[in-house]
PDB file of N, CA and C in Angstrom:
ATOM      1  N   UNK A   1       0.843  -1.183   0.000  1.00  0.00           N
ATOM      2  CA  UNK A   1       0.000   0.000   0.000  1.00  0.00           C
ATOM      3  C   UNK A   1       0.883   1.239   0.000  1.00  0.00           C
ATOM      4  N   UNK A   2       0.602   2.303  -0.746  1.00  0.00           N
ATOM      5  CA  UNK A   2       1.844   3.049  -1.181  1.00  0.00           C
ATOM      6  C   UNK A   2       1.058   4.727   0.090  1.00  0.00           C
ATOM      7  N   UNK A   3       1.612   5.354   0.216  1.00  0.00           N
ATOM      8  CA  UNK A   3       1.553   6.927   1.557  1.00  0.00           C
ATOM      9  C   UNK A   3       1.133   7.531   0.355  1.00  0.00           C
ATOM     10  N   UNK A   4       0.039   7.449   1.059  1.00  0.00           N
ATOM     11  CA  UNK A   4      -0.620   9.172  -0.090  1.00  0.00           C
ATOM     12  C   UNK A   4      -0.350  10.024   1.695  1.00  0.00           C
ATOM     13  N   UNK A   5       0.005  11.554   0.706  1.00  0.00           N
ATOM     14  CA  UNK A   5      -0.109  12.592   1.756  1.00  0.00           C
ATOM     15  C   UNK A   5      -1.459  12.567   1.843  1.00  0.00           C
ATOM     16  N   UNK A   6      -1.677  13.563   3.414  1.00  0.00           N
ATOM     17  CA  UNK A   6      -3.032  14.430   3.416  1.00  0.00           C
ATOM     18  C   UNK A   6      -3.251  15.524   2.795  1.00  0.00           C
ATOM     19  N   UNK A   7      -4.433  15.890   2.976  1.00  0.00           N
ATOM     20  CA  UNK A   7      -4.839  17.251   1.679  1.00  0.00           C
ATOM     21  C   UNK A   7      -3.892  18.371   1.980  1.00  0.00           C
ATOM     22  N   UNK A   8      -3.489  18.383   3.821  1.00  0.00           N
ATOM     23  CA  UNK A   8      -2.602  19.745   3.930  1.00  0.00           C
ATOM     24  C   UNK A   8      -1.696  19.679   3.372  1.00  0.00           C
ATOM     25  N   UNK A   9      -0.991  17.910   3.904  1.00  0.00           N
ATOM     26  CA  UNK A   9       0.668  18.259   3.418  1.00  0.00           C
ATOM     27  C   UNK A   9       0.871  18.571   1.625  1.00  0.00           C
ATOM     28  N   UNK A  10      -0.189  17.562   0.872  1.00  0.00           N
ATOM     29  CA  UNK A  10      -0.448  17.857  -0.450  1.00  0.00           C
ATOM     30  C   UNK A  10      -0.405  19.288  -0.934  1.00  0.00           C
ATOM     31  N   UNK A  11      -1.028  20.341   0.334  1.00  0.00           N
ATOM     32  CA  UNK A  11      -1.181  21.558  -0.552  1.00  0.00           C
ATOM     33  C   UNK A  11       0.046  22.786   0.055  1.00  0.00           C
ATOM     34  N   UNK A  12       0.600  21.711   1.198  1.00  0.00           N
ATOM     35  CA  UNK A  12       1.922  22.537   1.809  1.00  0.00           C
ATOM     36  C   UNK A  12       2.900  22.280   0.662  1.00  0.00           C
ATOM     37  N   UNK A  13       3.270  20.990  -0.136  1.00  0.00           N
ATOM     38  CA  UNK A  13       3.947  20.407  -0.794  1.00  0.00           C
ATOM     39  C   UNK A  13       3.964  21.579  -1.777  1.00  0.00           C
ATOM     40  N   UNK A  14       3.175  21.397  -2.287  1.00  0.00           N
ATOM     41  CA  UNK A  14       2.266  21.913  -3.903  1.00  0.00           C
ATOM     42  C   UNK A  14       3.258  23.252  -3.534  1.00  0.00           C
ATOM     43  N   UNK A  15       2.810  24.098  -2.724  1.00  0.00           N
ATOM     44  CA  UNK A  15       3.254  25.646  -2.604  1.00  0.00           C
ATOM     45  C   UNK A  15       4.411  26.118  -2.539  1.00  0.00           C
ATOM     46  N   UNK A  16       4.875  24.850  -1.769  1.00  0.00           N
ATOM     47  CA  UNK A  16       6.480  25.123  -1.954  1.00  0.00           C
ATOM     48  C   UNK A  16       7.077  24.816  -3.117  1.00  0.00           C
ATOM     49  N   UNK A  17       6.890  23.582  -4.129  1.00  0.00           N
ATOM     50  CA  UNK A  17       7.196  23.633  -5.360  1.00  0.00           C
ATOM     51  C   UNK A  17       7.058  24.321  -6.468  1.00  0.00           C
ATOM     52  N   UNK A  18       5.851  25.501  -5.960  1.00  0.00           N
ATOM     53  CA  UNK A  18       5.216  26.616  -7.365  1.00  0.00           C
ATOM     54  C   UNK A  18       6.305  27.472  -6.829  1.00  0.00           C
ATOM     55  N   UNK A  19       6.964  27.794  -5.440  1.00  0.00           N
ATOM     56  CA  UNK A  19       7.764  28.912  -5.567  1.00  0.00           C
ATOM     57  C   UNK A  19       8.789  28.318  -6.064  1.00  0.00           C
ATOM     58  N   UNK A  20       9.421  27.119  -5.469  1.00  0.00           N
ATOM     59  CA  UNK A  20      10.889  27.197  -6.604  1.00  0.00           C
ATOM     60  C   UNK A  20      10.944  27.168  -7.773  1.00  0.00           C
ATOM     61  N   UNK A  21       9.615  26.362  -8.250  1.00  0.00           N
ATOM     62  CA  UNK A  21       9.787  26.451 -10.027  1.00  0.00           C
ATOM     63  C   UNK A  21       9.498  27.507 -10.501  1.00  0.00           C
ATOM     64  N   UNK A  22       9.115  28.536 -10.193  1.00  0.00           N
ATOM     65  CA  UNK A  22       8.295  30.023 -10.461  1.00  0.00           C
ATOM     66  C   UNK A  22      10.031  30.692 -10.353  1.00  0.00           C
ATOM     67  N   UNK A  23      10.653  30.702  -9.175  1.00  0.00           N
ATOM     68  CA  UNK A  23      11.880  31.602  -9.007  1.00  0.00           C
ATOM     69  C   UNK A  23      12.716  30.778  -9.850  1.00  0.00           C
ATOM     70  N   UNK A  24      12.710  29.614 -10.357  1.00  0.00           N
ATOM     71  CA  UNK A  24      13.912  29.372 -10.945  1.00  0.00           C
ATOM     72  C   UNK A  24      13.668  29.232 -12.707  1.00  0.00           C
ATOM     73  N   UNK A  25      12.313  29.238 -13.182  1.00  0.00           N
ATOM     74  CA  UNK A  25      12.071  29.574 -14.539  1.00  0.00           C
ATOM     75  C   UNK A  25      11.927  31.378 -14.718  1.00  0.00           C
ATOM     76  N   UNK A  26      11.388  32.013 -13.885  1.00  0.00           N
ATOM     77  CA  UNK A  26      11.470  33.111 -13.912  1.00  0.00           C
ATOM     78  C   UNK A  26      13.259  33.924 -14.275  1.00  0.00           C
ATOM     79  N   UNK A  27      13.958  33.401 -13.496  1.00  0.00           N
ATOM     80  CA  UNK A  27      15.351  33.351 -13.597  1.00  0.00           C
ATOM     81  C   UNK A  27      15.850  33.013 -15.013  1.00  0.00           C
ATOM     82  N   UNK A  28      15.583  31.969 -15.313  1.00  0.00           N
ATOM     83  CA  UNK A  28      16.154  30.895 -16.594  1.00  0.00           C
ATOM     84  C   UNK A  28      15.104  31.701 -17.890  1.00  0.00           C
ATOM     85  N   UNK A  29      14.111  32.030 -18.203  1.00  0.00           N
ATOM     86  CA  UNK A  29      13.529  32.797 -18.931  1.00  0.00           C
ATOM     87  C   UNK A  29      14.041  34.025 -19.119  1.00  0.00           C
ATOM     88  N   UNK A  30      13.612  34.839 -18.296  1.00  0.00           N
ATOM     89  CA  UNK A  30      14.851  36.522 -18.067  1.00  0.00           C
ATOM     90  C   UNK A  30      16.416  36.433 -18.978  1.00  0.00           C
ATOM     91  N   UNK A  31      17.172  35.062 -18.234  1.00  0.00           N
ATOM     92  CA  UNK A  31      18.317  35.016 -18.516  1.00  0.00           C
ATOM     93  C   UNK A  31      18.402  34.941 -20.413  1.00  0.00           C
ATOM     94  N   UNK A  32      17.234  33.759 -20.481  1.00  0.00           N
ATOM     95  CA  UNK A  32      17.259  33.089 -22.311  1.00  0.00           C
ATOM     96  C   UNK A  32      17.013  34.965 -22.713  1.00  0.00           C
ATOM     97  N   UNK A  33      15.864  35.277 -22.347  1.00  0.00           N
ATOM     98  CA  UNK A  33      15.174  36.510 -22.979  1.00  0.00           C
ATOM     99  C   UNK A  33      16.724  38.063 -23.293  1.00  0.00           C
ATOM    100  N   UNK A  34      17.019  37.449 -22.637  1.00  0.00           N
ATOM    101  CA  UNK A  34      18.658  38.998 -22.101  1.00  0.00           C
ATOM    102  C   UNK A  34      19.268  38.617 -23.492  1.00  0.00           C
ATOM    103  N   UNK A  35      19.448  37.210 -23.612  1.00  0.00           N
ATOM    104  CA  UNK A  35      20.882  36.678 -24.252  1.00  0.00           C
ATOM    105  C   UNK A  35      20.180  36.112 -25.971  1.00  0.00           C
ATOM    106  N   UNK A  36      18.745  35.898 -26.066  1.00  0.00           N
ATOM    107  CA  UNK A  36      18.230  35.761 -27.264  1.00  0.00           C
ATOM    108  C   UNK A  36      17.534  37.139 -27.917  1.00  0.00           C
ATOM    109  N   UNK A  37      16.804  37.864 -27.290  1.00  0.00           N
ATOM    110  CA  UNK A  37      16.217  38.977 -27.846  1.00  0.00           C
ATOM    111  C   UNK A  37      16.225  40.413 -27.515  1.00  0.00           C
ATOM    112  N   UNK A  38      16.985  40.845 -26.527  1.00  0.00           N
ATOM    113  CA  UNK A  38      17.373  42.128 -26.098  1.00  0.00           C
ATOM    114  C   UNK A  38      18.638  42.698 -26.830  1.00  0.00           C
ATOM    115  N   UNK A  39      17.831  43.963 -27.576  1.00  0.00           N
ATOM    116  CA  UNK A  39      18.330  44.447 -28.442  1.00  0.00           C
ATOM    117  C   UNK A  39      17.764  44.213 -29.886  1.00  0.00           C
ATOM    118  N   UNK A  40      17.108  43.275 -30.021  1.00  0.00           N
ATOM    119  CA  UNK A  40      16.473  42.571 -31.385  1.00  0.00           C
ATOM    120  C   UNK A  40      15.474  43.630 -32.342  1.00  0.00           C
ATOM    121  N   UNK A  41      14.988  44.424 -31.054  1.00  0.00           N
ATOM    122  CA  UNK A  41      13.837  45.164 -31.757  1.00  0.00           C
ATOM    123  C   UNK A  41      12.727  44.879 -30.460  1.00  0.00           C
ATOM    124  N   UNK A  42      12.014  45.549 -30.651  1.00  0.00           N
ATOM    125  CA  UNK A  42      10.713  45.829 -29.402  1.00  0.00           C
ATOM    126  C   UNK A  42       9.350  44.690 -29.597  1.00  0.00           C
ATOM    127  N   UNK A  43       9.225  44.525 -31.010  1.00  0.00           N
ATOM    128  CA  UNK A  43       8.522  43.530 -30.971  1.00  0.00           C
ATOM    129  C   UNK A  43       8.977  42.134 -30.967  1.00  0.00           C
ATOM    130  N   UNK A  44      10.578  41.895 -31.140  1.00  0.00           N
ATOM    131  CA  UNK A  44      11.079  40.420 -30.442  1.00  0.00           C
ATOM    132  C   UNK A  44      10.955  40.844 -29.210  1.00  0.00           C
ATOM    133  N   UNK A  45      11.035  41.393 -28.160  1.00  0.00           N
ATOM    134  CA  UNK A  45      10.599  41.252 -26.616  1.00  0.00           C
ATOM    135  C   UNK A  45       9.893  40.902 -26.555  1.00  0.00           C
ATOM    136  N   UNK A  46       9.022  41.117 -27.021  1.00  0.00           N
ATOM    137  CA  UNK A  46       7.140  41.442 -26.657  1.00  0.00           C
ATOM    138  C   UNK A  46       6.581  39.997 -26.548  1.00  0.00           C
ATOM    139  N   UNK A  47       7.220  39.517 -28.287  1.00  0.00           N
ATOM    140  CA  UNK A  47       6.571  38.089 -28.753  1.00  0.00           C
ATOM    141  C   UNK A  47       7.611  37.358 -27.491  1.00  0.00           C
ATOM    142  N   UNK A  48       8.801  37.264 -27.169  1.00  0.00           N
ATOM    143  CA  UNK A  48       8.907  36.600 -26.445  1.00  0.00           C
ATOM    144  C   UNK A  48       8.726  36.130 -25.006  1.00  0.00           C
ATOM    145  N   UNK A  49       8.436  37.459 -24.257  1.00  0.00           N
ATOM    146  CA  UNK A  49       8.737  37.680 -23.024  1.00  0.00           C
ATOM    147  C   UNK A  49       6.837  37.779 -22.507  1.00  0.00           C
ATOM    148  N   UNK A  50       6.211  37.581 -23.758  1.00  0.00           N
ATOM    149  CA  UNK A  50       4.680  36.394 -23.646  1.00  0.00           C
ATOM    150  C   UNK A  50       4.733  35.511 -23.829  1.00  0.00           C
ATOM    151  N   UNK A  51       5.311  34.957 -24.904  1.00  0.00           N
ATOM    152  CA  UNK A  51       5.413  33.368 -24.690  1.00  0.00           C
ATOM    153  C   UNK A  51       5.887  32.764 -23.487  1.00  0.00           C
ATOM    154  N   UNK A  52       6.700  33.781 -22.919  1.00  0.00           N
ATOM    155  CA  UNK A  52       7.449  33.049 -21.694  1.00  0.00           C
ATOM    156  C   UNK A  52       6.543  33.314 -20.712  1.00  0.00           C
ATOM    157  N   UNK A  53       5.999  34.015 -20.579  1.00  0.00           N
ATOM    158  CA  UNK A  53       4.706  34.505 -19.654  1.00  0.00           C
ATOM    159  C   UNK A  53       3.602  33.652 -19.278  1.00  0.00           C
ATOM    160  N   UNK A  54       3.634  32.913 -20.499  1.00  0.00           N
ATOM    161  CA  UNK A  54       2.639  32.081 -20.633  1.00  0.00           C
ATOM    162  C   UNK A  54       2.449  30.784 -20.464  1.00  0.00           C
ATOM    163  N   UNK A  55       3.921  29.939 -21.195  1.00  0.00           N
ATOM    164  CA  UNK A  55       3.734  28.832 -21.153  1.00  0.00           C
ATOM    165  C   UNK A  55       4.454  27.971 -19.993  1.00  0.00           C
ATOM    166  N   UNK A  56       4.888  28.931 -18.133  1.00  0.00           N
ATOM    167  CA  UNK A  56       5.092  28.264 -17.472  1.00  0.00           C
ATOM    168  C   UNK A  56       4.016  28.087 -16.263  1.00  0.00           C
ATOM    169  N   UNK A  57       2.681  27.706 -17.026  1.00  0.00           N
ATOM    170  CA  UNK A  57       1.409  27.457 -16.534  1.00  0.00           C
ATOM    171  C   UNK A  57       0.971  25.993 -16.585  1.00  0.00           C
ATOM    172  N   UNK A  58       1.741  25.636 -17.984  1.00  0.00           N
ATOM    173  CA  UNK A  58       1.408  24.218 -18.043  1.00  0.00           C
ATOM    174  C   UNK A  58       2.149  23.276 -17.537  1.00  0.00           C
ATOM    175  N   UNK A  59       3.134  22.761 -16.702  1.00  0.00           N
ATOM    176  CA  UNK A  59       3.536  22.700 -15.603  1.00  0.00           C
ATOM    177  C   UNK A  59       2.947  22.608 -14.589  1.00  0.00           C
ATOM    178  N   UNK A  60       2.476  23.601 -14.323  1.00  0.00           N
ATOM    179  CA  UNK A  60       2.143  23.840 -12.637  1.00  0.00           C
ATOM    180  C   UNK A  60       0.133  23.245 -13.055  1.00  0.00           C
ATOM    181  N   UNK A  61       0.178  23.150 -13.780  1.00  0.00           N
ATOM    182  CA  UNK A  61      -1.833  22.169 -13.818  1.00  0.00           C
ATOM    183  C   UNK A  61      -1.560  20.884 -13.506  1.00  0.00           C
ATOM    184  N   UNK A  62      -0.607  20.159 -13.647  1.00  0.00           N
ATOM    185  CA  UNK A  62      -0.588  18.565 -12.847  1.00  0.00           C
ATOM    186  C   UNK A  62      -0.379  18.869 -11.520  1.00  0.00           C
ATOM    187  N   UNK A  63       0.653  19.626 -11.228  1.00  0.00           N
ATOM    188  CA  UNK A  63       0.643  20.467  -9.623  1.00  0.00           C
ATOM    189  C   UNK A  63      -0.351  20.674  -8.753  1.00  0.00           C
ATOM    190  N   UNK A  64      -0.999  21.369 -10.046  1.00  0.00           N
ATOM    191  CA  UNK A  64      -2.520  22.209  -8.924  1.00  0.00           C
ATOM    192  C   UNK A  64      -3.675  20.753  -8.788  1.00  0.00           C
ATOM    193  N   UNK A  65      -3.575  20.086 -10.282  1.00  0.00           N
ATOM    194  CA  UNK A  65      -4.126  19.115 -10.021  1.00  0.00           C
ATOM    195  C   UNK A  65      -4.176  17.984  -8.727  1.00  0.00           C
ATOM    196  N   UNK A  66      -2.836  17.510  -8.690  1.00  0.00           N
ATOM    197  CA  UNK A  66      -2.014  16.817  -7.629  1.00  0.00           C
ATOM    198  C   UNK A  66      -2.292  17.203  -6.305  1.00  0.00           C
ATOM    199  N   UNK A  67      -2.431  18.353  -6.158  1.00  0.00           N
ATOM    200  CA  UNK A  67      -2.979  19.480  -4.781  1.00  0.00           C
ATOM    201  C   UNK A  67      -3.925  19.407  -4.190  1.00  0.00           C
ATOM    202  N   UNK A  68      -5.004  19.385  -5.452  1.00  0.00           N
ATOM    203  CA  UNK A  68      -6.646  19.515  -4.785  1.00  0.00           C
ATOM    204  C   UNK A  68      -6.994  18.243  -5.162  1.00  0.00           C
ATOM    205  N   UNK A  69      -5.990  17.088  -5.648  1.00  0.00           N
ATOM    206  CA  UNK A  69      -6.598  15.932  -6.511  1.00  0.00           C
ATOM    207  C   UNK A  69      -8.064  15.786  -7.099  1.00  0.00           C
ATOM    208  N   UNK A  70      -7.669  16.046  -7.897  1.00  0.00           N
ATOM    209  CA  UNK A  70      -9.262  16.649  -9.091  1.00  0.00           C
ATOM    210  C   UNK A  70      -9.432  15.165  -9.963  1.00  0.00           C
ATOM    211  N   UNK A  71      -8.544  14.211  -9.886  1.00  0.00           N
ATOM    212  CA  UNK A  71      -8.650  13.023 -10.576  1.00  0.00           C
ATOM    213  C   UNK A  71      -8.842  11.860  -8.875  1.00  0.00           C
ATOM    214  N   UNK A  72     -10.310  11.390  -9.071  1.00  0.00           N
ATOM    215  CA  UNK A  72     -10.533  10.869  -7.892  1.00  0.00           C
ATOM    216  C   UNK A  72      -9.897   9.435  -8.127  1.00  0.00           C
ATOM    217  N   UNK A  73      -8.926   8.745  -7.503  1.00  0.00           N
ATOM    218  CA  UNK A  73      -9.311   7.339  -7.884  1.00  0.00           C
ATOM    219  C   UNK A  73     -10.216   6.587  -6.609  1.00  0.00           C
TER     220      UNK A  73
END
């Protein structure tokens, strides 16, 4: 029989993992964004520094999922 956490530690877990992955893609994005498109022109920022905005959401939905466990078994 395998330890499922409880809902707290699940959502103590959860919170602490959105901040490190949040501070350390936030970091690693900035850094790509400095060294790929600064200086490029105003609309390479723009397009990039949304894409990056954006797509470190999908990630964190198995997270949030995992958290509130939204998949009952």
């Amino acid at each position: 029989m395998a330890y499922r956490p409880s809902e707290r530690s699940r959502k103590l877990i959860g919170i602490l993992a959105v901040i490190v992955y949040l501070t350390i893609y936030c970091f690693f994005a900035a850094a790509l964004g400095e060294w790929l498109v600064l200086g490029n022109g105003v609309g390479w920022e723009i397009t990039y520094f949304a894409i990056a905005g954006f797509i470190w959401i999908f990630p964190i939905i198995k997270l949030f999922r995992w958290m509130d466990d939204l998949i009952k078994r």
